[in-house]
Protein backbone atom coordinates (compact mmCIF):
# COMPACT_ATOMS: atom_id res chain seq x y z
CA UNK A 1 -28.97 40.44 56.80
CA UNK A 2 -28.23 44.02 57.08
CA UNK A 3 -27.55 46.49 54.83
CA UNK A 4 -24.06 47.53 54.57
CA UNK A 5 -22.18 50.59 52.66
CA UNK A 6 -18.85 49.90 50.64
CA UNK A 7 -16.41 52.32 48.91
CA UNK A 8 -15.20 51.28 45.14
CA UNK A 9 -12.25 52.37 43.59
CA UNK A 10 -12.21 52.43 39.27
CA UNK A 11 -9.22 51.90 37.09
CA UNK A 12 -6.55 54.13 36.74
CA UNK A 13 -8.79 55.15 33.45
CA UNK A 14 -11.38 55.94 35.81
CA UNK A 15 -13.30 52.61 34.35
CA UNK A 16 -15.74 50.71 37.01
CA UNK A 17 -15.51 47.30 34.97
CA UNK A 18 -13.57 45.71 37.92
CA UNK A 19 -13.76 47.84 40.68
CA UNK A 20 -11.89 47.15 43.77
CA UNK A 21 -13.73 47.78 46.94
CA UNK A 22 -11.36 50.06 49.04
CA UNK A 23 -14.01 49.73 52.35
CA UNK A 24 -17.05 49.16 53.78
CA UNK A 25 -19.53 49.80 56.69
CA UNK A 26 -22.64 48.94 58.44
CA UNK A 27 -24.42 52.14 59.07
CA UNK A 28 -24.02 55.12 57.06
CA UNK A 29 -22.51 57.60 59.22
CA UNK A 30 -21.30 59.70 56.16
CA UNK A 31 -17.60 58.56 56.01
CA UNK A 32 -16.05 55.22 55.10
CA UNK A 33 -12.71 54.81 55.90
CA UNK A 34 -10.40 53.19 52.99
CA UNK A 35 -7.39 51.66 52.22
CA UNK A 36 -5.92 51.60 48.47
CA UNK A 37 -4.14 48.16 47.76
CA UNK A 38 -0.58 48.40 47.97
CA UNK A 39 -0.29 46.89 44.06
CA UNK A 40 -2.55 49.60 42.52
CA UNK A 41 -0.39 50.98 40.09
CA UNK A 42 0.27 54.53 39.11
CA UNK A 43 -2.38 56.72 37.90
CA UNK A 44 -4.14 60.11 37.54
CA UNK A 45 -7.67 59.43 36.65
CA UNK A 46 -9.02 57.41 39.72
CA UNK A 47 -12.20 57.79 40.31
CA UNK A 48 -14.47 56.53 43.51
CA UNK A 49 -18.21 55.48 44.62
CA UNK A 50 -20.82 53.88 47.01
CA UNK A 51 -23.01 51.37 46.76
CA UNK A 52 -25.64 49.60 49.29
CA UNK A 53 -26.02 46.03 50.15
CA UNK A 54 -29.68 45.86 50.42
CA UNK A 55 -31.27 46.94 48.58
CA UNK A 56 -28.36 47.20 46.00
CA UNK A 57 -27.40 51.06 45.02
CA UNK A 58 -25.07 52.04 42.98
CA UNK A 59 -24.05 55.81 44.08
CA UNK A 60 -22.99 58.51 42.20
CA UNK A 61 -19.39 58.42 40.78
CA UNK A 62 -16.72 61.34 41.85
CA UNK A 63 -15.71 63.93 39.38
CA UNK A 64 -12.28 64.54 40.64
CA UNK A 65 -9.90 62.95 39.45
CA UNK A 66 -7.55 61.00 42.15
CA UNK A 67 -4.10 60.80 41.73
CA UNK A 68 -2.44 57.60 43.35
CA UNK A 69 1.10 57.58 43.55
CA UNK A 70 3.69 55.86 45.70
CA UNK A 71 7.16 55.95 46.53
CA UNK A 72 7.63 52.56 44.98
CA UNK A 73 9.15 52.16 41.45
CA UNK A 74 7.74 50.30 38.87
CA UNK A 75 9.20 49.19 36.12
CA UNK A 76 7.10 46.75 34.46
CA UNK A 77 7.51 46.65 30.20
CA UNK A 78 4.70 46.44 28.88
CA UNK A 79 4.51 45.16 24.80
CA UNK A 80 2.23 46.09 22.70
CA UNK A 81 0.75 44.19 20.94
CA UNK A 82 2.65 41.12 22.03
CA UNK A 83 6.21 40.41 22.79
CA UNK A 84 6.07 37.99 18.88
CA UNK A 85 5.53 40.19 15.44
CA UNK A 86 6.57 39.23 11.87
CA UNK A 87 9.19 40.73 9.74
CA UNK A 88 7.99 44.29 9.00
CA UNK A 89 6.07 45.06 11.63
CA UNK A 90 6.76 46.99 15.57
CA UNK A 91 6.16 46.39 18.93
CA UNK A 92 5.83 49.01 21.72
CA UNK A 93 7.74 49.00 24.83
CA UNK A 94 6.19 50.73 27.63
CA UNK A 95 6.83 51.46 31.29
CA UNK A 96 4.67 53.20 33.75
CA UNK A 97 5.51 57.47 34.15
CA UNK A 98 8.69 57.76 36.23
CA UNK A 99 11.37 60.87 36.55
CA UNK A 100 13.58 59.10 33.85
CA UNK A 101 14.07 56.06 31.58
CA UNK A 102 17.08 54.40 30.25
CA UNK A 103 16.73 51.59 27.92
CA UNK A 104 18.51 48.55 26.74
CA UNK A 105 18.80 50.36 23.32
CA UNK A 106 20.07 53.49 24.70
CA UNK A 107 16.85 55.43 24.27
CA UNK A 108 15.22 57.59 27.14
CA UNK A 109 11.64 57.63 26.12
CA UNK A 110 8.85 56.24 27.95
CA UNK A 111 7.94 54.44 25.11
CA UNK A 112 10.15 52.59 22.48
CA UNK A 113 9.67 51.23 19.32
CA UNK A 114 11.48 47.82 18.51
CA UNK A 115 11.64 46.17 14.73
CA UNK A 116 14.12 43.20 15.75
CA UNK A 117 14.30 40.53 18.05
CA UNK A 118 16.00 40.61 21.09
CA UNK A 119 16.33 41.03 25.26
CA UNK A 120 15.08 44.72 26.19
CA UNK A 121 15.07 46.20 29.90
CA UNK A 122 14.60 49.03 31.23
CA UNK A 123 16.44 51.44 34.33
CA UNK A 124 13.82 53.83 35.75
CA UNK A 125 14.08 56.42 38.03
CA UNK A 126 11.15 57.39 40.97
CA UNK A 127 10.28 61.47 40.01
CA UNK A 128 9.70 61.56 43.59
CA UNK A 129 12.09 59.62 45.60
CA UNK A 130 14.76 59.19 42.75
CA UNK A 131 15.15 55.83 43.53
CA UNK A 132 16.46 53.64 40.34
CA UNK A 133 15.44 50.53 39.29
CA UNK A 134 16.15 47.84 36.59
CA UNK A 135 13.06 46.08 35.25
CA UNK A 136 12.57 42.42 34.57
CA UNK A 137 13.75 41.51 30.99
CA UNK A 138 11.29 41.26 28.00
CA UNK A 139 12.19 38.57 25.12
CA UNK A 140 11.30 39.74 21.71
CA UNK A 141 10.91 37.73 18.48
CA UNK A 142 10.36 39.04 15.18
CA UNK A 143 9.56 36.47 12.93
CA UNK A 144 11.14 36.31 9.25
CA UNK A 145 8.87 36.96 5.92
CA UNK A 146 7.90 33.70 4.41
CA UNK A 147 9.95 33.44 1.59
CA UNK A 148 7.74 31.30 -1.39
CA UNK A 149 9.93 31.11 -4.97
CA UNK A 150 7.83 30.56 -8.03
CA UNK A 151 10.56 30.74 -9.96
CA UNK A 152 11.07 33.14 -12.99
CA UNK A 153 9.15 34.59 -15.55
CA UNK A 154 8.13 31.36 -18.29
CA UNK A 155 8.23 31.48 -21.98
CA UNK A 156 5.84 28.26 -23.13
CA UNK A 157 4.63 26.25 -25.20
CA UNK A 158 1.12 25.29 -26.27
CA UNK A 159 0.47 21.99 -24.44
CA UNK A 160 2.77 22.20 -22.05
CA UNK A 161 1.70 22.12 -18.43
CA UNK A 162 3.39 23.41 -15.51
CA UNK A 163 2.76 22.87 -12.04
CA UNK A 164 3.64 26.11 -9.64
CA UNK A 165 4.69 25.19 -6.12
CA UNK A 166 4.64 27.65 -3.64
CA UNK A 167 6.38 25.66 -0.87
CA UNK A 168 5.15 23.60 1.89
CA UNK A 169 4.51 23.81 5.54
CA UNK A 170 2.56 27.00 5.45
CA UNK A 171 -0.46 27.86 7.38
CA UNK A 172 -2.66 29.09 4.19
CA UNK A 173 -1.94 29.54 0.55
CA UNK A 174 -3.93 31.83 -1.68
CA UNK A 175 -3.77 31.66 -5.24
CA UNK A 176 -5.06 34.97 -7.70
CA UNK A 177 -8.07 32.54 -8.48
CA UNK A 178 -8.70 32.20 -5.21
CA UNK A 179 -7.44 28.30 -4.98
CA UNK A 180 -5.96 27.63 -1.63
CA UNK A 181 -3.35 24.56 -2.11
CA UNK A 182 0.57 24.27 -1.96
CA UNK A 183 0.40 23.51 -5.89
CA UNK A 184 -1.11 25.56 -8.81
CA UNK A 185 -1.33 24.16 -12.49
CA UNK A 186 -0.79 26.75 -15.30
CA UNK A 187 -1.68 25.95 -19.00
CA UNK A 188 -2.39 29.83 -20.31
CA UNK A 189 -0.60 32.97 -20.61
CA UNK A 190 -0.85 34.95 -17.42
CA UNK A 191 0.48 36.58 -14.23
CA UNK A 192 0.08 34.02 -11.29
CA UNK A 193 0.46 35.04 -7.61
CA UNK A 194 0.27 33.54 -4.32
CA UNK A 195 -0.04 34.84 -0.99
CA UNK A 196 0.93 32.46 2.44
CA UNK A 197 0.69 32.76 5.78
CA UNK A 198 2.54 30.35 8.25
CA UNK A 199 2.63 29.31 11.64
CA UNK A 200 3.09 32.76 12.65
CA UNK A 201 0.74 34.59 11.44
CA UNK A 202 3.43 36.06 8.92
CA UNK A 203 2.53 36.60 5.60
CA UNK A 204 4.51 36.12 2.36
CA UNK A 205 4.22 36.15 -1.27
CA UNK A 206 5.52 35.87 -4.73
CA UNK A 207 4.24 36.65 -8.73
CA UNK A 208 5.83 34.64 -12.32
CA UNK A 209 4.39 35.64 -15.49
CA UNK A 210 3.85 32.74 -17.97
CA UNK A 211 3.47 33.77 -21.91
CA UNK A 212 2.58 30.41 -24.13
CA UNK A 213 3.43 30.61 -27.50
CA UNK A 214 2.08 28.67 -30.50
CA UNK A 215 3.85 25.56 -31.32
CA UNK A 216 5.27 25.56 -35.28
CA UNK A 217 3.76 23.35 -37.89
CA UNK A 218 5.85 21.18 -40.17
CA UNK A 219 4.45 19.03 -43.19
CA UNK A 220 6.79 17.01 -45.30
CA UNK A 221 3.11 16.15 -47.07
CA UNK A 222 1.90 13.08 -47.71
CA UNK A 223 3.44 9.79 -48.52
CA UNK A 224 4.54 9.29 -51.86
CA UNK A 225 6.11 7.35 -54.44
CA UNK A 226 9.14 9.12 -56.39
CA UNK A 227 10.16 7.99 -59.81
CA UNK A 228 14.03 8.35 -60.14
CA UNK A 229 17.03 8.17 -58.03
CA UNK A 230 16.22 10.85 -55.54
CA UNK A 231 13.89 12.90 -53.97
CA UNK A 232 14.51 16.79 -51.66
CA UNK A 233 12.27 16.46 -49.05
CA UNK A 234 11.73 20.20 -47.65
CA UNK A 235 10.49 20.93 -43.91
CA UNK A 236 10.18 25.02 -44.70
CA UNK A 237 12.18 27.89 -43.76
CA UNK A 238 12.26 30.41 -40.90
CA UNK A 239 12.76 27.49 -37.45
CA UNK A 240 15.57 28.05 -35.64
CA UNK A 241 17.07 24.28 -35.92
CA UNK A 242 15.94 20.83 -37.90
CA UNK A 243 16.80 17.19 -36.80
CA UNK A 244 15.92 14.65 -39.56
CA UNK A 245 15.81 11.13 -38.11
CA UNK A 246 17.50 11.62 -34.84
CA UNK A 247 20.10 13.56 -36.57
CA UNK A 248 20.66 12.35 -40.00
CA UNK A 249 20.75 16.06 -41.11
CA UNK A 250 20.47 19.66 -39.44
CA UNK A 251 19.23 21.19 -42.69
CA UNK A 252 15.81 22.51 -43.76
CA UNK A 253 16.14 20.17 -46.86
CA UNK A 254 17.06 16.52 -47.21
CA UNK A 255 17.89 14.36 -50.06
CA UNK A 256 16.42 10.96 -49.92
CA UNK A 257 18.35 8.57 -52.06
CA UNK A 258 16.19 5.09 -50.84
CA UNK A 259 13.17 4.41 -49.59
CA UNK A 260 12.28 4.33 -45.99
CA UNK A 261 10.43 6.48 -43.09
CA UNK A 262 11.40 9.94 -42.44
CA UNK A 263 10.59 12.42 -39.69
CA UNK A 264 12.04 16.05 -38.97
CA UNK A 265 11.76 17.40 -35.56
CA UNK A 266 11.96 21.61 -36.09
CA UNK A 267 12.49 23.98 -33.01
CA UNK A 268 11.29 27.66 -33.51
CA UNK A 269 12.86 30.53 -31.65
CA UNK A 270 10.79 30.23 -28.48
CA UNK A 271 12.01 26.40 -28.35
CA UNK A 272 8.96 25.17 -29.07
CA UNK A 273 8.77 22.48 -31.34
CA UNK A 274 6.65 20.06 -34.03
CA UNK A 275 7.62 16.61 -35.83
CA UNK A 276 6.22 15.24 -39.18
CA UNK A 277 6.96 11.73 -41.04
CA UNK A 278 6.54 10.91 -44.08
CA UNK A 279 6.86 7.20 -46.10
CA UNK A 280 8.83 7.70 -49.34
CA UNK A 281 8.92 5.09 -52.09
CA UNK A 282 11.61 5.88 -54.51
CA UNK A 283 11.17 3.76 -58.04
CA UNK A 284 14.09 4.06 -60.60
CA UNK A 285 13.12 5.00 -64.03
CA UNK A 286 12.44 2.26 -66.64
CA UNK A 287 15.99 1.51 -68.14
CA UNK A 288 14.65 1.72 -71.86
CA UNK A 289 17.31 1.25 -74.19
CA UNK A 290 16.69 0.88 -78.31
CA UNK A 291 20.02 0.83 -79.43
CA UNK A 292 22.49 2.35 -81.25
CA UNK A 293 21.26 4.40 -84.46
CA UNK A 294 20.74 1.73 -86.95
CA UNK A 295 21.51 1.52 -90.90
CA UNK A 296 19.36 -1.39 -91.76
CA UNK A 297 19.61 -3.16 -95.30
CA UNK A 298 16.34 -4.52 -96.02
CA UNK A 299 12.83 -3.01 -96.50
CA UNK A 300 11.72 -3.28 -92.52
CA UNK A 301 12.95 -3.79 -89.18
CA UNK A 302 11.15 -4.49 -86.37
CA UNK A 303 11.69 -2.42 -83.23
CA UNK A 304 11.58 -3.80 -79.50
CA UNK A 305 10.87 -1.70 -76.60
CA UNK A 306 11.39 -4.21 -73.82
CA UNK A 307 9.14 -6.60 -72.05
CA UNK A 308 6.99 -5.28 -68.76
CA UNK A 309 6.13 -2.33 -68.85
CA UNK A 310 2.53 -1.09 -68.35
CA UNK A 311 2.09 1.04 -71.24
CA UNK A 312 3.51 1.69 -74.22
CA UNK A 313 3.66 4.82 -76.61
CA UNK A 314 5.21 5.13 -79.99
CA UNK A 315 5.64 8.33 -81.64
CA UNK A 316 3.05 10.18 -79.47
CA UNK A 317 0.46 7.26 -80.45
CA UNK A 318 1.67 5.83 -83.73
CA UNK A 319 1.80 2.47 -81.78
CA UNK A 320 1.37 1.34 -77.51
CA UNK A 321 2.32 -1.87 -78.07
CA UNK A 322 5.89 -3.57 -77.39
CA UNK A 323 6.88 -3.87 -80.43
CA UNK A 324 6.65 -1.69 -83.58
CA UNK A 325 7.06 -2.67 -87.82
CA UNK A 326 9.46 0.22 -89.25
CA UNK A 327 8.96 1.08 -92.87
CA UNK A 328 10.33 4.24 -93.58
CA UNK A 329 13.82 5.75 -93.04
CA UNK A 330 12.70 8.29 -89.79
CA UNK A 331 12.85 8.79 -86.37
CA UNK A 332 11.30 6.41 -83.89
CA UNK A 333 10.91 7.08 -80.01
CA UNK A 334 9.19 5.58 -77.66
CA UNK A 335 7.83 6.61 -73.91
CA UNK A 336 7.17 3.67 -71.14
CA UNK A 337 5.27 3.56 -67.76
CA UNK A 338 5.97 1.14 -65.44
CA UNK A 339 3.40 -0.31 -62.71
CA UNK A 340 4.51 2.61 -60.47
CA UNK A 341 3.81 5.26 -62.71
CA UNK A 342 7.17 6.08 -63.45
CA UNK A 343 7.83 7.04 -67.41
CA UNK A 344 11.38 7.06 -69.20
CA UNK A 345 11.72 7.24 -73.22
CA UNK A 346 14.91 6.68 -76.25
CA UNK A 347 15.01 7.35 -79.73
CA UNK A 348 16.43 6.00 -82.31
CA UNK A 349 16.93 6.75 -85.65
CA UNK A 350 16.34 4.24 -88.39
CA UNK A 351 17.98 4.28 -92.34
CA UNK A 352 16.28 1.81 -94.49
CA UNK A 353 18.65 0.85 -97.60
CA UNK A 354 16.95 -1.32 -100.37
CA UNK A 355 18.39 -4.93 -100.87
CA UNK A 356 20.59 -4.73 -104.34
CA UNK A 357 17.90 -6.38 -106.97
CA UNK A 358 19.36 -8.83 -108.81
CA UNK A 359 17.75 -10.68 -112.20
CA UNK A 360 19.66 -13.74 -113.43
CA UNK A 361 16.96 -14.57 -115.94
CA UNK A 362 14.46 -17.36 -115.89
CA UNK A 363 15.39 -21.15 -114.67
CA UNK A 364 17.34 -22.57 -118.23
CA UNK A 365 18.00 -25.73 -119.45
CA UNK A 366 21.24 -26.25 -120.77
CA UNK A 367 22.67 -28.71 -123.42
CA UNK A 368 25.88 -30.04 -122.06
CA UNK A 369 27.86 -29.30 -125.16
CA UNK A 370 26.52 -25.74 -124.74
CA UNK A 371 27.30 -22.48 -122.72
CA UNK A 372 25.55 -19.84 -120.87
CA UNK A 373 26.49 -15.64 -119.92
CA UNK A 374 24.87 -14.64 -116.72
CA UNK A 375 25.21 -10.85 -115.47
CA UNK A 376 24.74 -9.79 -112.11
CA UNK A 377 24.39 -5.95 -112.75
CA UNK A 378 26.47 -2.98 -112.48
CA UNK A 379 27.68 -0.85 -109.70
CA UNK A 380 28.16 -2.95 -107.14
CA UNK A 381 31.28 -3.14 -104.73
CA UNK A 382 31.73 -7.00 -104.51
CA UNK A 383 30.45 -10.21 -105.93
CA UNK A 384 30.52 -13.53 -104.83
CA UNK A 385 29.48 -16.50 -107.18
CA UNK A 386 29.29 -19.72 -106.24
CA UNK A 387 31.28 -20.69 -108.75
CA UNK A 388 33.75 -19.42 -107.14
CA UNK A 389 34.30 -15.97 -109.69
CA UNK A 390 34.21 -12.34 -108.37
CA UNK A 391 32.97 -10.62 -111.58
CA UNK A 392 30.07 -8.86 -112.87
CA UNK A 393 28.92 -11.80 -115.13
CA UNK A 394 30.43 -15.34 -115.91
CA UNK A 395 30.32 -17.83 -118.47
CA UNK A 396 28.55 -20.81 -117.62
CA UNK A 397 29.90 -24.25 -119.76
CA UNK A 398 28.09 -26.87 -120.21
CA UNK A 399 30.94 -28.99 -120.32
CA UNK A 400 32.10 -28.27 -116.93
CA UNK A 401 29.05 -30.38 -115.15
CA UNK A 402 27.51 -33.48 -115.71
CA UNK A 403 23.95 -33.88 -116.51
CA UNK A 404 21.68 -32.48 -114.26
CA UNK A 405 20.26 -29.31 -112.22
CA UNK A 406 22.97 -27.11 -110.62
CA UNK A 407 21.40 -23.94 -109.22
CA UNK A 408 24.03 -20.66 -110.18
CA UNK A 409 23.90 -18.04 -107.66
CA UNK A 410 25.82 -14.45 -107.13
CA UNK A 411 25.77 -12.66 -104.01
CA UNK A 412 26.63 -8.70 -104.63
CA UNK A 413 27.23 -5.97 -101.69
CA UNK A 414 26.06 -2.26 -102.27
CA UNK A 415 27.98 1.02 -101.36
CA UNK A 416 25.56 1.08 -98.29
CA UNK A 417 26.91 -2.40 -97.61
CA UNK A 418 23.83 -4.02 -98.00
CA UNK A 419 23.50 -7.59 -99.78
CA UNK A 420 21.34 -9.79 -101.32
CA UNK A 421 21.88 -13.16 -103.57
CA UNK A 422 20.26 -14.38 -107.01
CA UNK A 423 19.94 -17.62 -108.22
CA UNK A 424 19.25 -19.27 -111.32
CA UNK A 425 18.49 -22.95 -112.10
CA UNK A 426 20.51 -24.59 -114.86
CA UNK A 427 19.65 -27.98 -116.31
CA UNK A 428 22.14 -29.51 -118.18
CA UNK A 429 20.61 -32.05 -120.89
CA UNK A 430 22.35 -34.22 -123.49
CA UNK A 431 23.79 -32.97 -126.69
CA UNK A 432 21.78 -33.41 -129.73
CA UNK A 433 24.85 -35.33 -131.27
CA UNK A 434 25.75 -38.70 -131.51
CA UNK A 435 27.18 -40.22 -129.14
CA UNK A 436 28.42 -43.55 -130.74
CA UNK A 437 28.09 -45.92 -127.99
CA UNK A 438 25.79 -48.90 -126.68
CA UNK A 439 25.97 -50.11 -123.25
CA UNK A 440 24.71 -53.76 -122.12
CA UNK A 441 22.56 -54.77 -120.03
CA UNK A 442 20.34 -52.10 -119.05
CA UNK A 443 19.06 -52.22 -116.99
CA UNK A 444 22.44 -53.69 -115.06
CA UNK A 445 22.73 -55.52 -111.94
CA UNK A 446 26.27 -55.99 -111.24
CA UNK A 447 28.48 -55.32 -114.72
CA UNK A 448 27.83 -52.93 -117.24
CA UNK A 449 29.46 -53.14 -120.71
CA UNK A 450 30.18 -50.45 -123.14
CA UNK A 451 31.00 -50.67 -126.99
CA UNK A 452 32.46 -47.63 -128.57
CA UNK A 453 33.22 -46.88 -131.88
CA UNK A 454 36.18 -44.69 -130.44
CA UNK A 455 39.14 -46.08 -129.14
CA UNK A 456 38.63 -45.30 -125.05
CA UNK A 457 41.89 -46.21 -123.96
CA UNK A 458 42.42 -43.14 -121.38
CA UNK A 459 38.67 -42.34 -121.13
CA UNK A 460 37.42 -42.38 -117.51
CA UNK A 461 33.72 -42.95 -116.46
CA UNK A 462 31.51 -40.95 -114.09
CA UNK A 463 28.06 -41.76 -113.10
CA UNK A 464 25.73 -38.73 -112.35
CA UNK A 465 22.14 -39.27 -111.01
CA UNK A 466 19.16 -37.63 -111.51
CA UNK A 467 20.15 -34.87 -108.65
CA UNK A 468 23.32 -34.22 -109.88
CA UNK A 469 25.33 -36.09 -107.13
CA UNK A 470 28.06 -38.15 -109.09
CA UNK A 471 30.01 -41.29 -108.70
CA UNK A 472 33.51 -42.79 -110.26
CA UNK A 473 32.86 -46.28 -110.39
CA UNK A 474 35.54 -49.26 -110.83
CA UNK A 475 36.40 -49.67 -114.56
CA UNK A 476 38.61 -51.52 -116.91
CA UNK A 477 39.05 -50.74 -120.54
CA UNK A 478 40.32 -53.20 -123.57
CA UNK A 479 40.12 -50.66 -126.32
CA UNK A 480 37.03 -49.77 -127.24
CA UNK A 481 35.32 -52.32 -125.01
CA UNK A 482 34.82 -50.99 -121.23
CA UNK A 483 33.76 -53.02 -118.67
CA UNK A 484 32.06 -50.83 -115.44
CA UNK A 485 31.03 -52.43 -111.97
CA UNK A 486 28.14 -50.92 -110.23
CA UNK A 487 29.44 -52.36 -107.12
CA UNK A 488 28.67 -49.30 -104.11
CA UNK A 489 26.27 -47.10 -106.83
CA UNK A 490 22.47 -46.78 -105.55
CA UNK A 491 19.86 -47.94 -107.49
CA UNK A 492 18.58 -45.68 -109.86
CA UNK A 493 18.72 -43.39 -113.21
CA UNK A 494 22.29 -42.44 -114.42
CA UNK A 495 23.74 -40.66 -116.96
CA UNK A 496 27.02 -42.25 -118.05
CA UNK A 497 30.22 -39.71 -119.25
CA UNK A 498 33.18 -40.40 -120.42
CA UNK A 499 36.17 -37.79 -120.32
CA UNK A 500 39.68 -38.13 -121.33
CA UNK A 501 43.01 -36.35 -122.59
CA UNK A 502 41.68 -35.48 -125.25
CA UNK A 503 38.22 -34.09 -124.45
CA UNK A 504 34.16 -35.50 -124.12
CA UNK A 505 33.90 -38.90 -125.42
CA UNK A 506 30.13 -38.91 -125.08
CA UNK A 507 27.34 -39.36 -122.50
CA UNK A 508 24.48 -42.46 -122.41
CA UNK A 509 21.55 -42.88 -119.99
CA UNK A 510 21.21 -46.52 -118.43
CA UNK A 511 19.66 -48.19 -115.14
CA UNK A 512 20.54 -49.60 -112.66
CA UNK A 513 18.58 -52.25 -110.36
């Protein structure tokens, strides 16, 4: 194949990248005859050369500029950079260089600058042929700002966690830490940010600042057991609200009156918040009770604290038993503790007032015809013999009791009221005189007969026995004979007296069996 000889024609930059062969020959004759393509478009830096077939030379490139123009109009927009941008940014419109330019927009530049979306064109006019014409509309879009919402600024708690979401369907996320996800946990004080990007190529963003306070403390202490009726259970001062069991009380204190669980739940001023329980065992105090004040009449009392308690204490140790011996006039307390711990005390206070001493004499035997003074002592306030007198002293008489052992006794009363009794044994025995009788048989079985030397017409018979008890047994008299029946009388020893109108007859001792 021959070698051939072909014109190039550059860019309208004068660039040789993709040259466009404008014509060619076989021979080199020194001029090559060219036609420029009817689409080359306007421009003033054109630039030509030559190369060879075969071998392949590349000749030198012209330094003149060429100008190509053309009586045709072109109107063409180009955008720069593209005909889509994002909130915030431009695009240029462009047209090739005419005589004039009247935009869409009203402007008259060659060149416009466009920041919304929209339908632009352009009117041109030719700067040689004035021709006008009306380019080919260009669609902009300007694409909004991803909006991402953090949410506001966080005041926290210690503990709490909170998940940030910065939206979905974005192209990219980027966290301050570099994390790349839709979500973003938080558990510190800090200012977190994310940046996102979406389909578009638009970018958007948003900050939150998160400042985690400490959480209050509350102790109610520890669980305890309360001696008494009530105990103020105290959760501290300075929170900004307090909730005892699910509202039982908005105080700081509470008064527990029974036993049971409680629990405060205290909020601070941030609105963070803590909770404490406590178990509290309320015991009442030991109900001791000694009694009135006591004026006692005797030479001791005995004192009694109550049964079950766990200790005991007297007097600051005079005794730690239940029970305590009193003496001594005084002052007598005592402190228990129950099997909870709990203490209560009482006093009392205790007069002692000596029993009234009283000395009837010795035991005495008495002859029946005889009599007998007994004195209780001065000063008392009453007496009370049981003879039925309210003296100081009586006279005992012999004849006013049958033979035997009677025991006398007085009971007095003090000005303290206090009272005691004496006693005294009298004996009564026969008379040393005669008594002028006989009596037959004796011992008797069923009739006993008397002989006096005294008429005993009006006399009477009673029996007495050896223990003083006596008996008026069935009698019939035929003047100085008297005729007895023992019918209804125990066996046993008897004395036998006779009484009458006019005064003792006598007195015999007989058996009966």
């Amino acid at each position: 194949m021959g070698c051939s000889f072909n014109a190039e024609l550059s860019d309208a930059s004068g660039n040789f990248t993709n040259p466009a062969v404008v014509g060619s020959m076989p021979i080199n004759t020194g001029i090559i005859a060219g036609t420029i393509p009817s689409n080359t478009p306007f421009g003033f830096n054109y630039r030509v050369r030559v190369f060879a077939s075969d071998p392949y030379t590349i000749g030198s490139v012209s330094t003149t500029p060429i100008i190509i123009t053309s009586t045709a109009i072109s109107a063409t927009i180009i955008a720069r950079p593209s005909t889509e941008i994002c909130h915030g940014d431009t695009i240029s419109l462009w047209v090739s260089f005419n005589a004039s330019y009247r935009w869409s927009t009203g402007q008259t530049t060659q060149t416009i600058h466009v920041t919304e979306s929209g339908v632009y064109t352009v009117n041109v006019t030719n700067y040689l042929t004035g021709c006008e014409v009306t380019s080919d509309p260009v669609s902009i879009t300007v694409h909004p700002t991803p909006v991402v919402n953090l949410g506001p600024d966080l005041s926290l708690c210690d503990g709490q966690h909170i998940t940030l979401n910065a939206g979905p369907g974005f192209s990219s996320y980027q966290w301050n830490d570099s994390s790349s996800t839709q979500f973003f946990n938080i558990s510190r004080s800090g200012t977190y940010s994310v940046i996102v990007r979406d389909s578009f190529g638009c970018v958007g963003g948003d900050a939150m600042r998160a400042i985690y306070h400490r959480n209050p403390v509350v102790n109610l202490g520890s669980d305890t057991n309360v001696c008494g009726s009530s105990f103020l259970l105290f959760a501290g001062a300075g929170f900004s609200s307090y909730n005892w069991n699910n509202g039982l009380s908005f105080n700081p204190s509470f008064l527990v009156v029974s036993s049971g669980q409680y629990d405060v739940t205290v909020v601070d001023s941030y609105g963070c918040t803590d909770r404490d329980t406590v178990m509290v065992n309320i015991h009442p105090l030991p109900d001791i009770n000694l009694g009135n004040d006591l004026s006692v009449c005797g030479n001791s009392i005995l004192l009694d604290a109550g049964p079950g308690y766990a200790k005991y204490n007297w007097n600051n140790g005079l005794n730690s038993n239940r029970y305590i011996p009193v003496s001594t006039s005084g002052i007598y307390y005592v402190k228990v503790t129950d099997q909870y711990g709990c203490n209560n005390s009482d006093t009392i206070k205790i007069i002692l007032h000596s029993l009234p001493d009283i000395h009837l004499g010795a035991d005495v035997q008495l002859p029946i015809d005889d009599s007998l003074f007994l004195d209780a002592g001065k000063g008392y306030i009453s007496y009370s013999w049981s003879t039925g007198q309210n003296s100081e002293s009586v006279v005992i008489h012999g004849s006013d009791y049958a033979q035997g052992s009677f025991d006398i006794s007085v009971t007095v009363t003090d000005s303290n009221g206090c009272s005691n009794t004496g006693h005294i044994l009298v004996t009564l025995v026969p008379s040393e005189k005669n008594t002028g009788f006989t009596i037959f048989p004796n011992p008797v079985h069923d009739i006993l007969h008397v002989i006096s030397s005294q008429d005993l017409s009006g006399a009477r018979p009673v029996l007495y026995d050896m223990l003083g008890r006596y008996y008026y047994p069935e009698f019939s008299v035929n003047s100085t004979i008297m005729t007895i029946d023992r019918k209804n009388i125990p066996n046993g020893c008897y004395i036998l007296s006779f009484y009458s109108e006019v005064g003792f007859h006598g007195i015999i001792k007989f058996i009966i069996n």
